[in-house]
C-alpha atoms as a PDB file:
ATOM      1  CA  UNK A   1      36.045  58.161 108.632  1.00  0.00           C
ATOM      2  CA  UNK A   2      33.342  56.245 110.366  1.00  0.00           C
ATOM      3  CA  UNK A   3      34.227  52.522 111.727  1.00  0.00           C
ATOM      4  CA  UNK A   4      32.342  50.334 110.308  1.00  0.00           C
ATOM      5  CA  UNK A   5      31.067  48.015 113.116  1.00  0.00           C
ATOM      6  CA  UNK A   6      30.619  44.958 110.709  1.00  0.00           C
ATOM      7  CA  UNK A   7      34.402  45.117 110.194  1.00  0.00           C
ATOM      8  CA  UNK A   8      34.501  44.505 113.835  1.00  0.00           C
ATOM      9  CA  UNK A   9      32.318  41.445 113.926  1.00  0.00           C
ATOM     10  CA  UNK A  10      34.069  39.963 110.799  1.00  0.00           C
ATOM     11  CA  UNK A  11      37.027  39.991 112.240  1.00  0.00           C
ATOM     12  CA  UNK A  12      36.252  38.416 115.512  1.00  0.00           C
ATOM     13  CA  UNK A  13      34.232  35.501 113.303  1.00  0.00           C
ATOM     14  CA  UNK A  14      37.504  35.062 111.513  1.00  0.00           C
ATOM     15  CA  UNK A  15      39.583  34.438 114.636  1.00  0.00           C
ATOM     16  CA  UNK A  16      37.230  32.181 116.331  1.00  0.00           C
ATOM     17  CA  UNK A  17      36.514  30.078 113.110  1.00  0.00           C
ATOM     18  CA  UNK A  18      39.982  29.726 112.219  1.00  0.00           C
ATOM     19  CA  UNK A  19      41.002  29.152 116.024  1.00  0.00           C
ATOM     20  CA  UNK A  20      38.254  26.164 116.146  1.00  0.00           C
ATOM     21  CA  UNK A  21      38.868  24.739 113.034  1.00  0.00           C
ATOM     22  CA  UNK A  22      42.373  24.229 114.035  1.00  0.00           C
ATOM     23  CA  UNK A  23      41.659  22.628 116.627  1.00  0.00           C
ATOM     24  CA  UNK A  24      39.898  20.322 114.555  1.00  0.00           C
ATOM     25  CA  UNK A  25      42.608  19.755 111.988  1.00  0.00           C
ATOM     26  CA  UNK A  26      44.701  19.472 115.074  1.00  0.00           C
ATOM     27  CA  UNK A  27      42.521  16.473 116.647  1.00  0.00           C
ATOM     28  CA  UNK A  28      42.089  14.716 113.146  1.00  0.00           C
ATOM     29  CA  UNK A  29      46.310  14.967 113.013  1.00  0.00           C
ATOM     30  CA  UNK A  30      46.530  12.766 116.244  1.00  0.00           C
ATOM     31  CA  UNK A  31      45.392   8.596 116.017  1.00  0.00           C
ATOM     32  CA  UNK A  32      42.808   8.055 118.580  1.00  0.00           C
ATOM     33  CA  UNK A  33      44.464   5.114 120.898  1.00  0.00           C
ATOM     34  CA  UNK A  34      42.096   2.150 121.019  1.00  0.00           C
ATOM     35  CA  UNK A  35      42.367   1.673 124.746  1.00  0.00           C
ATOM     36  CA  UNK A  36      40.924   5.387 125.464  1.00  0.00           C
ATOM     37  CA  UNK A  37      43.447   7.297 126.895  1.00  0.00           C
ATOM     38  CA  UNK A  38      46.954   8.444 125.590  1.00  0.00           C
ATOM     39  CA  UNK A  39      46.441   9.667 122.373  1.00  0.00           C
ATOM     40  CA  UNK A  40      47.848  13.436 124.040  1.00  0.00           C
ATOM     41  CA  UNK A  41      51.625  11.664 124.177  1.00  0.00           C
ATOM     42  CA  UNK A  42      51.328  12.290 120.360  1.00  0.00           C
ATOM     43  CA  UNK A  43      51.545  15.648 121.030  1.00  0.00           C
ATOM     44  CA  UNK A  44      54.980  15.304 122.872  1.00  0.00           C
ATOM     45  CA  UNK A  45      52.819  15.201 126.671  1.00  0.00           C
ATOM     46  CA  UNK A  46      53.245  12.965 129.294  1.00  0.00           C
ATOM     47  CA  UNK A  47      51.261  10.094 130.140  1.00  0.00           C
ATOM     48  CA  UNK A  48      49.009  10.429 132.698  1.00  0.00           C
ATOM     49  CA  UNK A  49      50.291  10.413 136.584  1.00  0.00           C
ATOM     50  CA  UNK A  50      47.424   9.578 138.084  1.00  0.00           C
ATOM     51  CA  UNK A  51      46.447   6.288 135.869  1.00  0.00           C
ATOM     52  CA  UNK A  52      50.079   4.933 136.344  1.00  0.00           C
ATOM     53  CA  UNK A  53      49.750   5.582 139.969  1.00  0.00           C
ATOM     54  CA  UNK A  54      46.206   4.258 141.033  1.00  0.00           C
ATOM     55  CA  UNK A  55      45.232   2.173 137.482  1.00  0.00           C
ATOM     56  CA  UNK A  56      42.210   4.285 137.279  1.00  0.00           C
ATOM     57  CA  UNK A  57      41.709   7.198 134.624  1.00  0.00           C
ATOM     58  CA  UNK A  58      41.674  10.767 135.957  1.00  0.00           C
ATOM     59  CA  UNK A  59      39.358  12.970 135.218  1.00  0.00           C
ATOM     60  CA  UNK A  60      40.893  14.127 131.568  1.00  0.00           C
ATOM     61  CA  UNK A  61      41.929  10.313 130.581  1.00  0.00           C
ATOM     62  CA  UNK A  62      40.586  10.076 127.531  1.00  0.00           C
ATOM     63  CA  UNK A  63      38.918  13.331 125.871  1.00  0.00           C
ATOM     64  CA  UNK A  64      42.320  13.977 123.876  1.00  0.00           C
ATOM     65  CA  UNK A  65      41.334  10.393 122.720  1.00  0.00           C
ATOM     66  CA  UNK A  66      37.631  11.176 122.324  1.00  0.00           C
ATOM     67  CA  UNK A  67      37.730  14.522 120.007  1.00  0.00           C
ATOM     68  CA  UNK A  68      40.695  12.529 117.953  1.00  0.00           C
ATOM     69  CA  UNK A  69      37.804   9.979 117.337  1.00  0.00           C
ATOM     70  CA  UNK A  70      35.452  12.645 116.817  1.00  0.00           C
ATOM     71  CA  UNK A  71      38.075  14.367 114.048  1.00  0.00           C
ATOM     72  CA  UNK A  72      38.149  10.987 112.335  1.00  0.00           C
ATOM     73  CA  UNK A  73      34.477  10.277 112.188  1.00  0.00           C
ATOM     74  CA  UNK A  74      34.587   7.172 114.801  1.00  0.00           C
ATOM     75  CA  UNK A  75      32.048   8.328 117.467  1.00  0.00           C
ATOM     76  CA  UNK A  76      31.215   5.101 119.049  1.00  0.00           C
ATOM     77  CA  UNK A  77      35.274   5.041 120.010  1.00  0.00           C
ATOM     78  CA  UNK A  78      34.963   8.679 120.974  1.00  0.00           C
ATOM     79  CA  UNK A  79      32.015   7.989 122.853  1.00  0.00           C
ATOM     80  CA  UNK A  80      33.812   5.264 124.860  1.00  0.00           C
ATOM     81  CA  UNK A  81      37.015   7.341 125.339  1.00  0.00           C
ATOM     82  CA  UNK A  82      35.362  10.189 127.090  1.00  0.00           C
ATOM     83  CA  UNK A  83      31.779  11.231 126.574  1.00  0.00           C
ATOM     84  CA  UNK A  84      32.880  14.831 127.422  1.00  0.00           C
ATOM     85  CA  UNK A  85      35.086  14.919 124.590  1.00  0.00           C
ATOM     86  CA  UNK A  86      32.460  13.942 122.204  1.00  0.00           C
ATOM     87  CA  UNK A  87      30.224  17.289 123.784  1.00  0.00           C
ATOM     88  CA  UNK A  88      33.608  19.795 123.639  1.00  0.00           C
ATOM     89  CA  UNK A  89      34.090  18.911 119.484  1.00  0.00           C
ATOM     90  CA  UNK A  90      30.266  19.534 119.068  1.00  0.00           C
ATOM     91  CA  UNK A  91      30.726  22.804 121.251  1.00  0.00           C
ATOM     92  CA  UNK A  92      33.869  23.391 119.071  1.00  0.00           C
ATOM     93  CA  UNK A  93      32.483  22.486 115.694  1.00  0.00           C
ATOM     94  CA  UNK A  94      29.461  24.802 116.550  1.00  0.00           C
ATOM     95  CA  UNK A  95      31.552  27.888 117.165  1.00  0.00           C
ATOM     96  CA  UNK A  96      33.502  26.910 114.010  1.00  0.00           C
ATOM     97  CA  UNK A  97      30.114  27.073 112.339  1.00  0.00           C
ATOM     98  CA  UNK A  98      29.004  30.241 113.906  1.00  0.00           C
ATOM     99  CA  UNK A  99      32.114  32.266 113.278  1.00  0.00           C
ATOM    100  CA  UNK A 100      32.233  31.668 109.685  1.00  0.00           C
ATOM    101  CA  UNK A 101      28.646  32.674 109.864  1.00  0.00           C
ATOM    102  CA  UNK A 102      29.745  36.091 111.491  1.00  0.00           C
ATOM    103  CA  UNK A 103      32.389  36.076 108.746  1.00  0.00           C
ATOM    104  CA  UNK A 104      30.066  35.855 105.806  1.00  0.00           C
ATOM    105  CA  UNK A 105      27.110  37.998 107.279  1.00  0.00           C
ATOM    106  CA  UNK A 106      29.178  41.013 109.393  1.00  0.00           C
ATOM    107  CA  UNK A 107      26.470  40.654 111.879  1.00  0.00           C
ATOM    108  CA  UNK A 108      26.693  39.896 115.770  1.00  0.00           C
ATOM    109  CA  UNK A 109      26.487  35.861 115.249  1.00  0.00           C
ATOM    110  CA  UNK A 110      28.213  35.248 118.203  1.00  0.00           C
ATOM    111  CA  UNK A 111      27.168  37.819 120.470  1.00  0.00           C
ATOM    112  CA  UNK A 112      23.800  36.551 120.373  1.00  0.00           C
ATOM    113  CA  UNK A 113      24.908  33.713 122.373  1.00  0.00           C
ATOM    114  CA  UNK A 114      26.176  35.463 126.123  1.00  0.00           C
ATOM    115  CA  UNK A 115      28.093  33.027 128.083  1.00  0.00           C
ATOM    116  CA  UNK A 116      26.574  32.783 131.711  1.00  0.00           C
ATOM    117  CA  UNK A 117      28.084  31.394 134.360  1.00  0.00           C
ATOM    118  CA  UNK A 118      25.713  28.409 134.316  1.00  0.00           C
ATOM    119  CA  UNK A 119      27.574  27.552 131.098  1.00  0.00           C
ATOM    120  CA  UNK A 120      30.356  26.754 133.385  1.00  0.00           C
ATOM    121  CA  UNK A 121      28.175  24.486 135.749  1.00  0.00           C
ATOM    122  CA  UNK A 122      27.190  22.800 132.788  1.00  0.00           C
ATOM    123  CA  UNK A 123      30.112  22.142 131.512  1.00  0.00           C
ATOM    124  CA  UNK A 124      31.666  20.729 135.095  1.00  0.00           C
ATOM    125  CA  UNK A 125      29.079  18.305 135.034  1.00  0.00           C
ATOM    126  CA  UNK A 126      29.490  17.018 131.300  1.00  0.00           C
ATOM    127  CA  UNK A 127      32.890  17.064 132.748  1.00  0.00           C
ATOM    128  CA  UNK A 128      32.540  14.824 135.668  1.00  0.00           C
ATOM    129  CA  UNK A 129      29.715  12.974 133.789  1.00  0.00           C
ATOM    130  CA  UNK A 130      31.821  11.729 131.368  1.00  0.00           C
ATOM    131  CA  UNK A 131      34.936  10.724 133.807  1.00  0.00           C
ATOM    132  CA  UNK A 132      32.276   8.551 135.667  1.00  0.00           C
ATOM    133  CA  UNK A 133      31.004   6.784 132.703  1.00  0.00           C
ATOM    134  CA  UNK A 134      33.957   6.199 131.518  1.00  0.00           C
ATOM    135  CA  UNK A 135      35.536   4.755 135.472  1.00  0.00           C
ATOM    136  CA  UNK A 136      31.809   2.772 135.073  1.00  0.00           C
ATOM    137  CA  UNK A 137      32.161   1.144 131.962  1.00  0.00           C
ATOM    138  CA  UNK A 138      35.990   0.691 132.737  1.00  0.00           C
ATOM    139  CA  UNK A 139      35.351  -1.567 136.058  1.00  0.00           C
ATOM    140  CA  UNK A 140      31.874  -3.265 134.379  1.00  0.00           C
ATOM    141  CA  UNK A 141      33.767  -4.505 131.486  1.00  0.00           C
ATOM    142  CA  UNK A 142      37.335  -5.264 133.726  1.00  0.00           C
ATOM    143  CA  UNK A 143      39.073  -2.536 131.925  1.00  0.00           C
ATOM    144  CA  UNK A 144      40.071  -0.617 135.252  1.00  0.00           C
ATOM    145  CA  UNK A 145      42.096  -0.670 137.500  1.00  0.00           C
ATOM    146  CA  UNK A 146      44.830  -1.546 135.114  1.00  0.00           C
ATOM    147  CA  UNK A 147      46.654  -3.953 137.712  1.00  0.00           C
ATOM    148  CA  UNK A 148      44.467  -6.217 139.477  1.00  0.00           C
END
């Protein structure tokens, strides 16, 4: 009996759409914490170390927050929690998108895409890009440190 190569492709679509629309069901299950940051002690996590220490965010303060506000529709508050966050639920809806499209046609949907290694440098940047708006915004509007 022959393998049918579509069977293959299905099943990978299945995993990764049901894997990223967890997530989302996941994010829209937490309340995205007005002040930015924090919304991950929902999840039974500590608060952040490096906040309670310095009064500045680190570099992850806030996109727990963000793709919560993303789940829930509220992407002005996303945006303000971490602008990263707001590209990683895009990046996640997409793949959520594209699975289910690999799901329903058997084709290679996903493989058309091949990750590179700029992906990563890319996604650094968004990264860091984000944590410095957000440190920015945070000492223009008197937000950060939290101590004066």
């Amino acid at each position: 009996m022959k393998y049918d190569i579509h069977v293959k492709f299905r099943l990978r679509g299945l995993i990764v759409a049901l894997v990223c629309f967890g997530a989302i069901v996941a994010a829209r299950g937490l309340d995205p914490r007005r002040d930015g940051h924090g919304t991950h002690t929902q999840m039974g996590l500590s608060g952040c170390g490096f906040l309670a220490r310095t009064g500045y965010p680190c570099p992850a303060c806030g996109i727990t927050t963000s793709l919560a506000a993303m789940a829930h529709g509220q992407v002005w508050q996303a945006i303000r929690a971490h602008l990263f966050g707001v590209m990683l639920f895009l990046a996640v809806a997409a793949f959520a998108l594209l699975g289910l499209a690999e799901v329903l046609t058997g084709g290679d949907v996903l493989g058309m895409l091949r990750p590179r290694v700029w992906w990563i440098w890319i996604a650094l940047a968004g990264w860091l890009l984000g944590w410095g708006v957000k440190v920015g915004v945070g000492l223009l509007t008197g937000q950060y440190p939290l101590w004066p």
